[in-house]
C-alpha atoms as a PDB file:
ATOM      1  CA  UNK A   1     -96.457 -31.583 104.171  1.00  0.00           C
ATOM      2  CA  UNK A   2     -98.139 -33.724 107.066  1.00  0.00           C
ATOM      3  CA  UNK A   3     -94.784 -34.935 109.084  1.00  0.00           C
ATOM      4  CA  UNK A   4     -95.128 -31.388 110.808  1.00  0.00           C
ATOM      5  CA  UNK A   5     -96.719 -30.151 113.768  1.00  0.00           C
ATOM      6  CA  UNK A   6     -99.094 -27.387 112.739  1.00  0.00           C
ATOM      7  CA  UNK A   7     -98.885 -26.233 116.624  1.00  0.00           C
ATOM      8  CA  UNK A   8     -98.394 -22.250 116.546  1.00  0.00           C
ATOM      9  CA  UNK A   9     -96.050 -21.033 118.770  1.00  0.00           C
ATOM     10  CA  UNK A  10     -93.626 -17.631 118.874  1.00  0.00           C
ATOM     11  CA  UNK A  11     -92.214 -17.674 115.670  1.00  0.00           C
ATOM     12  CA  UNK A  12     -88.830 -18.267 115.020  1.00  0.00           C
ATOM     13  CA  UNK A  13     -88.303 -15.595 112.827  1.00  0.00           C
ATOM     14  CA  UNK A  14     -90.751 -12.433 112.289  1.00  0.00           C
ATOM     15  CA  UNK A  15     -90.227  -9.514 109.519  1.00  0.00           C
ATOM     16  CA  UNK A  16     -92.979  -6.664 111.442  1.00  0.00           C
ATOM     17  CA  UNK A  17     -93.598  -4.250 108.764  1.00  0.00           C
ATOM     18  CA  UNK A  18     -89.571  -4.240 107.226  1.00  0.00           C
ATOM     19  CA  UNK A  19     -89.197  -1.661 104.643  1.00  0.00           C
ATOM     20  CA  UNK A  20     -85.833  -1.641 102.580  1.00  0.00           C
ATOM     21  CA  UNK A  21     -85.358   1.105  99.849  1.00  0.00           C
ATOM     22  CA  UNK A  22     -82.793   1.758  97.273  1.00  0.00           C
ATOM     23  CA  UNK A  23     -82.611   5.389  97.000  1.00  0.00           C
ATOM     24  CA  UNK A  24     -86.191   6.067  95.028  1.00  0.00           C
ATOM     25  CA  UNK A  25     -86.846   2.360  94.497  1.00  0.00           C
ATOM     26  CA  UNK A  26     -88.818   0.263  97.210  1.00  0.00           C
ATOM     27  CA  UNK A  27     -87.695  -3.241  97.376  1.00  0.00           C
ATOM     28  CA  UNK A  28     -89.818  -4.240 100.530  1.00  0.00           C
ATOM     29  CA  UNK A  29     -92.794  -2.366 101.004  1.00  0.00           C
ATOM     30  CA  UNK A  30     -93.636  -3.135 105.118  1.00  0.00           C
ATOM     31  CA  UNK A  31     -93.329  -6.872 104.907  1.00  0.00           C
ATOM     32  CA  UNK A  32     -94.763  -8.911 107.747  1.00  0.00           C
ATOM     33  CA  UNK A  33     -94.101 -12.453 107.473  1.00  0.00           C
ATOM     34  CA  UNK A  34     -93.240 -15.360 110.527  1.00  0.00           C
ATOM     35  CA  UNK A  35     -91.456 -18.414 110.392  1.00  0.00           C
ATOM     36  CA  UNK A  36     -91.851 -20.823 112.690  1.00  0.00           C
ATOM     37  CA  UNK A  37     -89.184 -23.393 114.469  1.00  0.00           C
ATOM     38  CA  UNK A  38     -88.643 -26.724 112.463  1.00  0.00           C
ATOM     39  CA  UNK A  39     -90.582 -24.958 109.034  1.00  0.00           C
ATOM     40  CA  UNK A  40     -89.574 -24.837 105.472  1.00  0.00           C
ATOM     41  CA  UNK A  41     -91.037 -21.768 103.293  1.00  0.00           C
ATOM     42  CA  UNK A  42     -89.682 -21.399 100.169  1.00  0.00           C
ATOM     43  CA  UNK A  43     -90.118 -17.889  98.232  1.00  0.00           C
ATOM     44  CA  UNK A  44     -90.836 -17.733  94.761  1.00  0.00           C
ATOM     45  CA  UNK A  45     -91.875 -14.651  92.613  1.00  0.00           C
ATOM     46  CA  UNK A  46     -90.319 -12.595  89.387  1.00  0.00           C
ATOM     47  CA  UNK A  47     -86.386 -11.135  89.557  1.00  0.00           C
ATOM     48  CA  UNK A  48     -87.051  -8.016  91.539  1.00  0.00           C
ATOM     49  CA  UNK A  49     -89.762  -8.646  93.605  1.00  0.00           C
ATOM     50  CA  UNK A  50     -87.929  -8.417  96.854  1.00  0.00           C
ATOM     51  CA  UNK A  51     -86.755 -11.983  97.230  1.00  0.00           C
ATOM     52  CA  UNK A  52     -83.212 -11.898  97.971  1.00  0.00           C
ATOM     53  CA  UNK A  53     -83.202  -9.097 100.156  1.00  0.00           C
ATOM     54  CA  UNK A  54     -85.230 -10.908 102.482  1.00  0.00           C
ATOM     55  CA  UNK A  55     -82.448 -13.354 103.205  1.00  0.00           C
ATOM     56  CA  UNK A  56     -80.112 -10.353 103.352  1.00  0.00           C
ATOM     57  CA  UNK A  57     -81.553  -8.784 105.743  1.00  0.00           C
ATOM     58  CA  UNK A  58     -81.954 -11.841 107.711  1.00  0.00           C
ATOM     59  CA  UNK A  59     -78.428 -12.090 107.420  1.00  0.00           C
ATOM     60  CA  UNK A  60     -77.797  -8.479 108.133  1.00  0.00           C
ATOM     61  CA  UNK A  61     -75.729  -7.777 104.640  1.00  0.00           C
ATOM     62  CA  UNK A  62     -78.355  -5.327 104.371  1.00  0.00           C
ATOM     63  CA  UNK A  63     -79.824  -3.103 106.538  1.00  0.00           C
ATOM     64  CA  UNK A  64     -83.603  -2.308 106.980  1.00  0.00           C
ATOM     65  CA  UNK A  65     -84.951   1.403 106.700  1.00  0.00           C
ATOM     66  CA  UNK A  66     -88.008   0.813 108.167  1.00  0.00           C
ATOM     67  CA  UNK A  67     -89.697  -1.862 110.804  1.00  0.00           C
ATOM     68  CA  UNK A  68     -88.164  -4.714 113.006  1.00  0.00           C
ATOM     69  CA  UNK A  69     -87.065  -8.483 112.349  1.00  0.00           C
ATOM     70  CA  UNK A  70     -87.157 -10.647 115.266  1.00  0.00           C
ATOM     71  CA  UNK A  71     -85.862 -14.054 116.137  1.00  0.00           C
ATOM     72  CA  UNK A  72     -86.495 -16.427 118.788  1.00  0.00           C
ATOM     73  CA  UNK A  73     -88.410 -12.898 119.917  1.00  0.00           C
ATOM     74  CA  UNK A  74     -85.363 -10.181 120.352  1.00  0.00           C
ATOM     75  CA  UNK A  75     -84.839  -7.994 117.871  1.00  0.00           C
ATOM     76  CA  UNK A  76     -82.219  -8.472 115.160  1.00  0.00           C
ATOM     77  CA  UNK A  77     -82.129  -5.352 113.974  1.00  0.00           C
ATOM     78  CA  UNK A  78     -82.008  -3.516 116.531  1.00  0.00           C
ATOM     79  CA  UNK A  79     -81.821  -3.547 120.857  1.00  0.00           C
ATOM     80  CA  UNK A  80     -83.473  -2.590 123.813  1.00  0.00           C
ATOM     81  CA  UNK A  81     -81.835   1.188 124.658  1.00  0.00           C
ATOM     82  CA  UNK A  82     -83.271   2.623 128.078  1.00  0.00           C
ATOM     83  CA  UNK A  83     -86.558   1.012 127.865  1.00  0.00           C
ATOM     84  CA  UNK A  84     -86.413   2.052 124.120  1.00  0.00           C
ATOM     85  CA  UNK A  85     -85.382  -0.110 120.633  1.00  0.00           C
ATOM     86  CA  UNK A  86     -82.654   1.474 118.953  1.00  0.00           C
ATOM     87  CA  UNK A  87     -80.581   0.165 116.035  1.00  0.00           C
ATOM     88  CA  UNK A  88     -78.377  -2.437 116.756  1.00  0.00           C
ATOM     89  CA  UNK A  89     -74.525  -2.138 117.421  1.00  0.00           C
ATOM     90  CA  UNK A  90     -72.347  -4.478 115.211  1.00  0.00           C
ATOM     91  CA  UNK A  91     -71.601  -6.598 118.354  1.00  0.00           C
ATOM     92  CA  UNK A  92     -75.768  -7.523 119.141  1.00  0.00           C
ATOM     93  CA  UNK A  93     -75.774  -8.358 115.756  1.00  0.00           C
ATOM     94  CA  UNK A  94     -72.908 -10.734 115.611  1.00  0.00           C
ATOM     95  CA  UNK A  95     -74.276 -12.529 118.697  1.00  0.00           C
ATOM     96  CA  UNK A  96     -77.950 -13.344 117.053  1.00  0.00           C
ATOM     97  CA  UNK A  97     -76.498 -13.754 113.574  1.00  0.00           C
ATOM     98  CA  UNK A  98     -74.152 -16.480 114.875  1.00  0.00           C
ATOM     99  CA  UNK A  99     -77.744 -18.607 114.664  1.00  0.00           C
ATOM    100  CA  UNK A 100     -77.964 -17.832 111.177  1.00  0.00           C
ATOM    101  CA  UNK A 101     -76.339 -19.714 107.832  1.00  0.00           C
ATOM    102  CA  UNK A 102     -76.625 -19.058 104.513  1.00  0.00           C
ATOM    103  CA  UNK A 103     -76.249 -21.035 101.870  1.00  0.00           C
ATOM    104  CA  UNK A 104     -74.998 -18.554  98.240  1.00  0.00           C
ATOM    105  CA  UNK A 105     -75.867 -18.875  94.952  1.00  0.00           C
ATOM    106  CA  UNK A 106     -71.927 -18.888  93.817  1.00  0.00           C
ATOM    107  CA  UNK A 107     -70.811 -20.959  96.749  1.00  0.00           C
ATOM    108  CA  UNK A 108     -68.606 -18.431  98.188  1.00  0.00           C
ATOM    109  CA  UNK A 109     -65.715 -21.149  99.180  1.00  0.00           C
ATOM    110  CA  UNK A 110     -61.912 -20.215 100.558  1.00  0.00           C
ATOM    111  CA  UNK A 111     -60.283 -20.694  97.061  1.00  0.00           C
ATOM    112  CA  UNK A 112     -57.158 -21.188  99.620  1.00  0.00           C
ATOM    113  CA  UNK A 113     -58.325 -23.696 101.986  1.00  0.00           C
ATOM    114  CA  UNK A 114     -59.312 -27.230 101.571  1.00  0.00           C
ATOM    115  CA  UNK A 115     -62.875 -28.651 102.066  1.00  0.00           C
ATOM    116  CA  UNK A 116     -62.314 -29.108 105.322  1.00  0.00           C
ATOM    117  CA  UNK A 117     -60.053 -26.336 106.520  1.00  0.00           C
ATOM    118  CA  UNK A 118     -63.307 -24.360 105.115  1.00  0.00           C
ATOM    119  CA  UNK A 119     -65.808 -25.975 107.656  1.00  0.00           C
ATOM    120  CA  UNK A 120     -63.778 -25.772 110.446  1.00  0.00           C
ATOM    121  CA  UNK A 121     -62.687 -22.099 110.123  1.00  0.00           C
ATOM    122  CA  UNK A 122     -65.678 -20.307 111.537  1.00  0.00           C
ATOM    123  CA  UNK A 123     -66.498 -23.211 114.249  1.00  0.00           C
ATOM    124  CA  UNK A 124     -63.074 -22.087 115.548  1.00  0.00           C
ATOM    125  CA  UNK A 125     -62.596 -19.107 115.046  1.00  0.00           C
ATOM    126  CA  UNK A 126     -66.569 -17.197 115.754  1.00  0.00           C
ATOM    127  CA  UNK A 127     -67.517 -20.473 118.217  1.00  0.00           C
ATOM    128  CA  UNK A 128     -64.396 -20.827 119.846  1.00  0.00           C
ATOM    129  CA  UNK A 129     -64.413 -24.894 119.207  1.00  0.00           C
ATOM    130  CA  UNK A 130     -61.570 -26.816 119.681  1.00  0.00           C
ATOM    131  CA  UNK A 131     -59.781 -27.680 116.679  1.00  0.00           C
ATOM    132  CA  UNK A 132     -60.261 -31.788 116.992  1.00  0.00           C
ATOM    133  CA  UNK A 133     -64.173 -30.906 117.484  1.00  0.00           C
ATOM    134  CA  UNK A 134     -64.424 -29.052 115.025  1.00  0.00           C
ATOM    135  CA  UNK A 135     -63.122 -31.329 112.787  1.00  0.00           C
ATOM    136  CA  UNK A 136     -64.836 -33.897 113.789  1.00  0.00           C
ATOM    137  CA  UNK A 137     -68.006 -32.185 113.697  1.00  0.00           C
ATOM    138  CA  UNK A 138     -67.167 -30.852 109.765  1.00  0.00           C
ATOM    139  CA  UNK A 139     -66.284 -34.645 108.632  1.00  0.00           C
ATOM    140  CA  UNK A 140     -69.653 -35.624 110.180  1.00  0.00           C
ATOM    141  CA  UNK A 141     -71.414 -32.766 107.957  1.00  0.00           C
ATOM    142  CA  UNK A 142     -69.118 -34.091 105.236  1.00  0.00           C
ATOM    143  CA  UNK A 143     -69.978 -37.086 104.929  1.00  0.00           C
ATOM    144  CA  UNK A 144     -73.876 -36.053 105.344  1.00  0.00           C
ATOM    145  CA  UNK A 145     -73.744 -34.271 101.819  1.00  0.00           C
ATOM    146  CA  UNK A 146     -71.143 -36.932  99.745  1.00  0.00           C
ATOM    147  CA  UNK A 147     -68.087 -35.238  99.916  1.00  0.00           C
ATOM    148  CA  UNK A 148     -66.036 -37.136 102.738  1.00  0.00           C
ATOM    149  CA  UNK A 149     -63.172 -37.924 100.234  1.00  0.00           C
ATOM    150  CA  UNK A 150     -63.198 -34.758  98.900  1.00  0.00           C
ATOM    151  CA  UNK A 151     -61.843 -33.635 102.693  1.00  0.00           C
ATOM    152  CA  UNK A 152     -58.565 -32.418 101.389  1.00  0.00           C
ATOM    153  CA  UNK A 153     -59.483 -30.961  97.860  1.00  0.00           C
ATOM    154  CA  UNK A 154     -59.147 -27.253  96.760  1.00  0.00           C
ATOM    155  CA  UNK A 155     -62.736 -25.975  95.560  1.00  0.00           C
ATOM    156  CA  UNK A 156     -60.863 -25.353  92.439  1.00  0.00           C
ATOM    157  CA  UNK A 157     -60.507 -29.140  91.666  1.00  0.00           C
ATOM    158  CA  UNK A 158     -64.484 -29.582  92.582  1.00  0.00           C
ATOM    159  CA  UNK A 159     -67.213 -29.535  90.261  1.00  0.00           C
ATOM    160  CA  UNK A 160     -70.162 -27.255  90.963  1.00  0.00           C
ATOM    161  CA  UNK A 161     -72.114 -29.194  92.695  1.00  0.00           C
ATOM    162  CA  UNK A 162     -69.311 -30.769  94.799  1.00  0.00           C
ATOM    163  CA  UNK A 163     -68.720 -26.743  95.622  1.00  0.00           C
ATOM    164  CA  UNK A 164     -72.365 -26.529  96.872  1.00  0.00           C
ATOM    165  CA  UNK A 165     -72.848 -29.317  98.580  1.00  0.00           C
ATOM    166  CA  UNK A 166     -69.477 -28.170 100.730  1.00  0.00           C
ATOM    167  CA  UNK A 167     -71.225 -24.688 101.162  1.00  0.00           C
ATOM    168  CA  UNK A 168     -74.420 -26.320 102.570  1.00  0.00           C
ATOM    169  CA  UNK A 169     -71.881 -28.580 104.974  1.00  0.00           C
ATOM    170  CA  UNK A 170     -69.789 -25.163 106.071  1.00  0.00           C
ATOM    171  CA  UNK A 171     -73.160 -23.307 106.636  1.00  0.00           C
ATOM    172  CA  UNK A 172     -74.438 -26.261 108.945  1.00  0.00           C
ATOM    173  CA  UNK A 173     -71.194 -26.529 110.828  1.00  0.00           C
ATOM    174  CA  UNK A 174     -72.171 -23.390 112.551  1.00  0.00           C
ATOM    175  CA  UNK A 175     -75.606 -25.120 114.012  1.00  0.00           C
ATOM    176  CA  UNK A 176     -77.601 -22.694 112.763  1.00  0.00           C
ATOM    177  CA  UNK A 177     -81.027 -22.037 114.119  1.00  0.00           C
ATOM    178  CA  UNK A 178     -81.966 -20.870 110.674  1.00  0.00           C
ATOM    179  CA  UNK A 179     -80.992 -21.798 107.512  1.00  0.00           C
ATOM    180  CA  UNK A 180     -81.379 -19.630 104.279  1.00  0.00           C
ATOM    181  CA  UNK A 181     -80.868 -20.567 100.274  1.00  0.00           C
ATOM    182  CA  UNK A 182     -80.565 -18.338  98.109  1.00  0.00           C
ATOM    183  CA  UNK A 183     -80.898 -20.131  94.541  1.00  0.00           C
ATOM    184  CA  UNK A 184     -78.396 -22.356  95.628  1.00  0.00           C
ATOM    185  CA  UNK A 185     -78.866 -24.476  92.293  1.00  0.00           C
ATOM    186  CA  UNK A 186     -79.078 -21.407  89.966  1.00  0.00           C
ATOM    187  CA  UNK A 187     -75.334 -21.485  89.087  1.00  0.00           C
ATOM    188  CA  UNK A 188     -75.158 -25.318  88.509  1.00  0.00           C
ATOM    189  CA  UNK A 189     -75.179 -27.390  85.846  1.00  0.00           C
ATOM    190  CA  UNK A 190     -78.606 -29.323  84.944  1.00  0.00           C
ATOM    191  CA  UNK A 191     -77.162 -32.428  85.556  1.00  0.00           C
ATOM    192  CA  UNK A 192     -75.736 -31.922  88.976  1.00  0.00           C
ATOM    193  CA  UNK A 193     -79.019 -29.532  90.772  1.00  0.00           C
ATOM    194  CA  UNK A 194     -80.571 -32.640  91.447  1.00  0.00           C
ATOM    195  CA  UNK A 195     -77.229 -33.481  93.965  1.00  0.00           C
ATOM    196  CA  UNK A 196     -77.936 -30.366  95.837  1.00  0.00           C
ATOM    197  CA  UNK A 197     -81.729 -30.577  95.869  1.00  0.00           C
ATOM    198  CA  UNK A 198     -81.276 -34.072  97.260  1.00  0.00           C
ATOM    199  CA  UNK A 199     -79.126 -32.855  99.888  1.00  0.00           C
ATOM    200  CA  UNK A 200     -81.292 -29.997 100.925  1.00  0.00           C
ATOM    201  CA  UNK A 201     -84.458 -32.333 100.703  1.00  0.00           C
ATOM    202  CA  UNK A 202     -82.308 -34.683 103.318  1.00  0.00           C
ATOM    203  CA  UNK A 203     -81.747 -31.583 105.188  1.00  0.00           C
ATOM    204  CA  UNK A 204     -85.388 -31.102 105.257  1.00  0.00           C
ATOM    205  CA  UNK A 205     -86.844 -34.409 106.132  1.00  0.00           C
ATOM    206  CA  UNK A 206     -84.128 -35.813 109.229  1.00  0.00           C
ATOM    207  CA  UNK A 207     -82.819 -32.317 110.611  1.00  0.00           C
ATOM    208  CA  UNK A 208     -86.027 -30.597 111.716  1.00  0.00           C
ATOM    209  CA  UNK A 209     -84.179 -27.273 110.362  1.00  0.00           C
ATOM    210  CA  UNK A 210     -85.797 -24.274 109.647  1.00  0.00           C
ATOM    211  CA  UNK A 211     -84.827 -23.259 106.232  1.00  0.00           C
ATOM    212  CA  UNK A 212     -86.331 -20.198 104.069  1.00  0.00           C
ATOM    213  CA  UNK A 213     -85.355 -20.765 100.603  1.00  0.00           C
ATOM    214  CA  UNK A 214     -85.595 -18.509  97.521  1.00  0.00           C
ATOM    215  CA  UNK A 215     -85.677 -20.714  94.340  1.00  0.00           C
ATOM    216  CA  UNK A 216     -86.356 -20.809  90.767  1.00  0.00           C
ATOM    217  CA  UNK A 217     -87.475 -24.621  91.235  1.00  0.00           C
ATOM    218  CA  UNK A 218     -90.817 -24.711  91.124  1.00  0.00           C
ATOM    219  CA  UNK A 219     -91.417 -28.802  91.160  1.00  0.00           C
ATOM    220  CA  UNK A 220     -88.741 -28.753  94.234  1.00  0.00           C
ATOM    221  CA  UNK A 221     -90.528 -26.196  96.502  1.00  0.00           C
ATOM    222  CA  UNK A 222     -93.804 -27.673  95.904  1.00  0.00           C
ATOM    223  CA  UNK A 223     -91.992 -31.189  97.447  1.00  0.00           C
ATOM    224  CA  UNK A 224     -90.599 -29.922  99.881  1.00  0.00           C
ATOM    225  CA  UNK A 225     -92.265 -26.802 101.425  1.00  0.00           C
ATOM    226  CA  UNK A 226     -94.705 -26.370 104.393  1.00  0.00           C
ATOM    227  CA  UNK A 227     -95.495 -22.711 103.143  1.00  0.00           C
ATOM    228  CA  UNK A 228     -94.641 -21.064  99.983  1.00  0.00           C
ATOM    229  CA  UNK A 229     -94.701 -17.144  99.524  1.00  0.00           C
ATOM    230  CA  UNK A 230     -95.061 -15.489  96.365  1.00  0.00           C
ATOM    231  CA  UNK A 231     -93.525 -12.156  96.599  1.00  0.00           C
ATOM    232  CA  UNK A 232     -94.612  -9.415  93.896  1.00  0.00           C
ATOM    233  CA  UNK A 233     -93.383  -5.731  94.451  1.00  0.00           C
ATOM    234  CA  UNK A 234     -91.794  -6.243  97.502  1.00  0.00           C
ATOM    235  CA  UNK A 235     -94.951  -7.757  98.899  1.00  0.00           C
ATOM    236  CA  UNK A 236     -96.474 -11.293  99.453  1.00  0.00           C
ATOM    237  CA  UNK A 237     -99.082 -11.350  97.471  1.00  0.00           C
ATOM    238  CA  UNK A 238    -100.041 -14.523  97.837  1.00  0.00           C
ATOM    239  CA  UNK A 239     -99.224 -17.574 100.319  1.00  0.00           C
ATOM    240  CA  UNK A 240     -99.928 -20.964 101.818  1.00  0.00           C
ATOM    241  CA  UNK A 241     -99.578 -24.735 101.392  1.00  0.00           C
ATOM    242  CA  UNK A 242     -97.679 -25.894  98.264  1.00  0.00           C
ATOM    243  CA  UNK A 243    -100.798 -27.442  97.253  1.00  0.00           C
ATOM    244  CA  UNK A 244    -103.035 -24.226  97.410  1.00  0.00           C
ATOM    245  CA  UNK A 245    -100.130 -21.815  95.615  1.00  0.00           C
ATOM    246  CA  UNK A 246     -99.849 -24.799  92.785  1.00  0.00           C
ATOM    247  CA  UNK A 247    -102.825 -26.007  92.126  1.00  0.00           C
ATOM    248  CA  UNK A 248    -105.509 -23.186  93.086  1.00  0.00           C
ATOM    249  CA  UNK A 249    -103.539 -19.863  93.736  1.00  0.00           C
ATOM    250  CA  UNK A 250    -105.970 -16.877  94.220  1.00  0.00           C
ATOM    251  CA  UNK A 251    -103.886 -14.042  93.278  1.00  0.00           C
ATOM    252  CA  UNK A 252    -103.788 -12.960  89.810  1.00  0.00           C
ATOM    253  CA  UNK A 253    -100.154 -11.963  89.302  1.00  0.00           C
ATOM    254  CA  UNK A 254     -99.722 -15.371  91.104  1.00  0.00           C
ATOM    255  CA  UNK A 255    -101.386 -17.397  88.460  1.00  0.00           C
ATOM    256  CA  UNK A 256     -99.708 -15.234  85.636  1.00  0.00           C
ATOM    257  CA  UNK A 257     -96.301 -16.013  86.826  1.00  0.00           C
ATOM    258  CA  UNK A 258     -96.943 -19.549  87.514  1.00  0.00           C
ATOM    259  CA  UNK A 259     -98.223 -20.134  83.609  1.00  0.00           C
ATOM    260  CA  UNK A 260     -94.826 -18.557  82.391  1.00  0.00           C
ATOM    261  CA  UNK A 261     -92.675 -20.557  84.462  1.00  0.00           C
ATOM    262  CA  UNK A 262     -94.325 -23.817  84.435  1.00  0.00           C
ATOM    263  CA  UNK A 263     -94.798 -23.234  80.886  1.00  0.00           C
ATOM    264  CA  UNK A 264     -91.225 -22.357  79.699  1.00  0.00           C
ATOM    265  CA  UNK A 265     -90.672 -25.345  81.378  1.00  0.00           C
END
């Protein structure tokens, strides 16, 4: 994309040689990979490559055996410990994470609250807002993604896509610095992914937000990325512009997986 700034600065988030392992099984091998402010990669590759547990980590429901991941610079991982870095303490954690939404594959909504008792919970109760501001600022988000009139539904009475597109709103309600997707359109219905994708492609193109989103949807990421990253064996193998990855990867296993997907499409 050319609305962007190609200006390198610290990046927003860094992964500096992150190792994750699952007893005998590597699922990261010593991943380095920066994000910058205001950029959207999305991460493609095979199931088991890795992919998911990136945004995990980034979201600290998993923790890293090996390396550090930074953002705006400090460590998320872990702190500064008499001039030392030591793992982090579950209160540094909560502090950077707070700068961090994610956006679930199965929605993860309050069954027992409405739509908008569940983006005003965390506003409240992690960012101490008052309860008319954060309502206010939830009906804003609301009404961003469609589902104003949905305010005082159950997520039981909404459709999958109505679900998602309330997730996405409850992420943003916490102003995240940094906004991850994890196949947020995997558990949908064909006819209602192109609601979300619309949504996040809105997200995209007025909110300057950077996003790092794992997807299945190939056509989508090449729209909308700045950088895609296809992860093989807990590695990148292969990244860079949309147009490069799509149209002339370099990497073998890149343009094997490519041909299946595009293919069985």
């Amino acid at each position: 994309m050319d609305n962007k700034e190609n200006i390198k600065h610290e990046p927003l988030v860094r992964f500096h040689e992150v190792t994750k392992r699952y007893g005998s099984l590597t699922v990261l091998d010593k991943l380095n990979l920066d994000i910058q402010a205001n950029e959207m990669v999305s991460i493609i590759g095979p199931s088991g490559s890795g992919k998911t547990t990136v945004l995990r980590m980034l979201m600290t429901l998993e923790m890293i055996d090996e390396g550090v991941i930074y953002l705006e610079g400090k460590p998320l991982t872990h702190m500064e410990s008499n001039g030392s870095l030591v793992l982090a303490d579950e209160k540094h954690i909560r502090s950077i994470r707070s700068n961090i939404g994610m956006v679930f594959q199965q929605f993860n909504l309050f069954p027992h609250m409405t739509v908008l008792q569940n983006c005003v919970e965390a506003p409240i109760n992690v960012l101490g807002l008052k309860p008319d501001e954060a309502e206010e600022r939830a009906i804003d988000l609301l009404g961003m993604v469609g589902m104003l009139d949905k305010k005082d539904e159950h997520p039981s009475r909404l459709s999958g896509g109505q679900q998602q597109r309330v997730a996405i709103a409850r992420a943003l309600a916490m102003r995240p610095k940094v906004m991850l997707l994890d196949e947020v359109t995997s558990a949908l219905d064909p006819e209602v992914i192109g609601e979300v994708l619309s949504v996040i492609r809105k997200l995209n193109s007025e909110h300057n937000l950077t996003m790092l989103m794992v997807t299945h949807q190939m056509g989508f990421a090449r729209e909308v990325s700045d950088r895609v990253c296809f992860f093989y064996e807990g590695k990148i193998a292969e990244q860079g512009p949309p147009s490069q990855i799509f149209e002339a990867p370099k990497n073998e296993r890149t343009k094997q997986f490519l041909s299946a997907v595009l293919n069985a499409n």
